[in-house]
Protein backbone atom coordinates (compact mmCIF):
# COMPACT_ATOMS: atom_id res chain seq x y z
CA UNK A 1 -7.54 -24.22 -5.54
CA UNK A 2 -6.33 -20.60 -4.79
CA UNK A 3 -6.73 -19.53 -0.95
CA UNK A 4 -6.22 -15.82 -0.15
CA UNK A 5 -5.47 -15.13 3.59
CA UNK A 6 -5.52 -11.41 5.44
CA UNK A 7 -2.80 -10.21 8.29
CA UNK A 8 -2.49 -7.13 9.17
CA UNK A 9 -2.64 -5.16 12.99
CA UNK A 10 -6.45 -5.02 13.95
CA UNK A 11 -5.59 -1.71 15.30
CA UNK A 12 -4.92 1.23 14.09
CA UNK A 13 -4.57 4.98 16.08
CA UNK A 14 -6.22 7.64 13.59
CA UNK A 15 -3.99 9.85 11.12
CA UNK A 16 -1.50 6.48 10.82
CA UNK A 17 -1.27 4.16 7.64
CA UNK A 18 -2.80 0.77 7.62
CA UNK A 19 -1.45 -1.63 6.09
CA UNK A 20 -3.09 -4.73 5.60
CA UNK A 21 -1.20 -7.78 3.30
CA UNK A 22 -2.69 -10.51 1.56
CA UNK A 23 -1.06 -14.14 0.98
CA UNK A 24 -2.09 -16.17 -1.92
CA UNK A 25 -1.34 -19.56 -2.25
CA UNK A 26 -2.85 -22.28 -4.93
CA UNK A 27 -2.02 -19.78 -7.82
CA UNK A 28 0.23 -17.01 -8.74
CA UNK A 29 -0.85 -13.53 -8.50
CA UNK A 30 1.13 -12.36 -11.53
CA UNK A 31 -0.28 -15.01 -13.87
CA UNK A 32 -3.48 -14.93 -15.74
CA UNK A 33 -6.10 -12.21 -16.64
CA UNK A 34 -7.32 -11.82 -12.65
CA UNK A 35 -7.94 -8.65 -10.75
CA UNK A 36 -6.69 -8.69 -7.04
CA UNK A 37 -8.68 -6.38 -5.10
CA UNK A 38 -9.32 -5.01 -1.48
CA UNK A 39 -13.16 -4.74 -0.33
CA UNK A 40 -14.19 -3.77 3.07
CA UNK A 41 -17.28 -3.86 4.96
CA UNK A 42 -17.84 -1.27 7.84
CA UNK A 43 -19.83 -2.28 10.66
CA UNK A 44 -23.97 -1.82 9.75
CA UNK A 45 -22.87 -1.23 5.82
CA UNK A 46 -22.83 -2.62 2.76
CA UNK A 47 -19.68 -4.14 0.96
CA UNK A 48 -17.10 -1.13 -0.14
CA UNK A 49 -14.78 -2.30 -3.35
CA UNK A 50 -11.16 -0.46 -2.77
CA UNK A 51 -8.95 -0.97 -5.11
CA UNK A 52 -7.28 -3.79 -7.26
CA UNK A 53 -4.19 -5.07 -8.91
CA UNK A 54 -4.27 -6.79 -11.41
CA UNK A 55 -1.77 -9.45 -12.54
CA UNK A 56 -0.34 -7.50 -15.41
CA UNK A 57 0.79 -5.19 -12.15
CA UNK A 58 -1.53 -2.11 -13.10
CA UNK A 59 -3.58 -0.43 -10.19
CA UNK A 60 -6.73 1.08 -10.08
CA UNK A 61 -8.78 2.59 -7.03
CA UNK A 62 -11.94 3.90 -5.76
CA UNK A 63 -12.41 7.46 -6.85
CA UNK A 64 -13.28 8.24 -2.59
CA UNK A 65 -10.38 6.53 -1.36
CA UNK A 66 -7.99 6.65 -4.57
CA UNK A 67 -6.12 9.81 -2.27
CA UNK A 68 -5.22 7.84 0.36
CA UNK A 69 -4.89 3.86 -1.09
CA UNK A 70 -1.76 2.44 -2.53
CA UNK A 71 -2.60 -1.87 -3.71
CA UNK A 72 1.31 -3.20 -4.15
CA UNK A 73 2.56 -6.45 -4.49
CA UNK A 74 5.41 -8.72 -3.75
CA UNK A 75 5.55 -11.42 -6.52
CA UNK A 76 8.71 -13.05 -4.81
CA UNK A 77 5.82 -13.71 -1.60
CA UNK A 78 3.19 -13.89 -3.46
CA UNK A 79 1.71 -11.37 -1.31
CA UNK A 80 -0.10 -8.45 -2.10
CA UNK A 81 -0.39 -5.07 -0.42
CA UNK A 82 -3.10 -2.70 1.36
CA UNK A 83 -2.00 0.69 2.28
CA UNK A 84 -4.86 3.50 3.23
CA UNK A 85 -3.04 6.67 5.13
CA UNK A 86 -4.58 8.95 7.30
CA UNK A 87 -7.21 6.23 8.56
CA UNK A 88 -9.80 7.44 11.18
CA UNK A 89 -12.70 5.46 12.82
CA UNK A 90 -14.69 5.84 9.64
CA UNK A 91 -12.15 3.58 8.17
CA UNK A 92 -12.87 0.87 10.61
CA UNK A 93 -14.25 -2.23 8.87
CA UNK A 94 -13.77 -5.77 8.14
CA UNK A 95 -11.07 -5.97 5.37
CA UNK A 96 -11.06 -8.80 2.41
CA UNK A 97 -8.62 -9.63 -0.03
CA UNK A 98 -10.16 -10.68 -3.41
CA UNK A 99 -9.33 -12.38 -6.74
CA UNK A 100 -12.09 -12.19 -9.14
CA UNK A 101 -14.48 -15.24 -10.31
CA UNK A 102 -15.21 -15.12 -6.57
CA UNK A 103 -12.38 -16.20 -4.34
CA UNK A 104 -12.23 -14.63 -0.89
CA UNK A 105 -10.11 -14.28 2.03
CA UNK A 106 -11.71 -14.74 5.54
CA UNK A 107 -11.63 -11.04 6.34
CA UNK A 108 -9.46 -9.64 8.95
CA UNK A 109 -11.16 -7.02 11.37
CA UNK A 110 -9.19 -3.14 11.61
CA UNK A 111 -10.33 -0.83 14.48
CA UNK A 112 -9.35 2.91 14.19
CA UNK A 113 -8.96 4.00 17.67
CA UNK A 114 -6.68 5.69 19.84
């Protein structure tokens, strides 16, 4: 069964890049029709979807974020990539890596402060 696991710093000062990377084991992320996305949740809110990648390697972001979010991948890892720039404490959530039909990572916890 495919698990999907978070790492990333769970801090961040504001107007630097977070970068958050997800591992994937139990499948390959370049095989199949499956979308690999990034979804956060900031504290008191609702879910917010990202980005994805999908396995054909094409990319596709949030219109609100699409400025600032780069989704890359490392097929030789099996990894794949979160990069949002010029973060501030708005950007402070609880960030999941996602492949679709519904399999989630635990969520890894950012904090944009200085």
């Amino acid at each position: 069964q495919v698990q999907l696991q978070e790492s990333g710093p769970g801090l961040v000062k504001p107007s630097q890049t977070l970068s958050l990377t997800c591992t994937v084991s139990g499948g390959s992320i370049t095989t199949n029709d499956y979308y690999w996305s990034w979804i956060r949740q900031p504290p008191g809110k609702g879910l917010e979807w990202i980005g994805y990648i999908h396995s054909g390697g094409s990319t596709y972001y949030s219109p609100s974020l699409q400025s600032r979010t780069s989704i890359s991948r490392d097929t030789s890892r099996n990894q794949f990539t979160l990069q949002l720039s010029s973060v501030t404490p708005e950007d402070t959530a609880v960030y999941y890596c996602v492949r679709s039909q519904g399999y989630w990572g635990q969520g890894t916890q950012v904090t944009v402060s200085s």
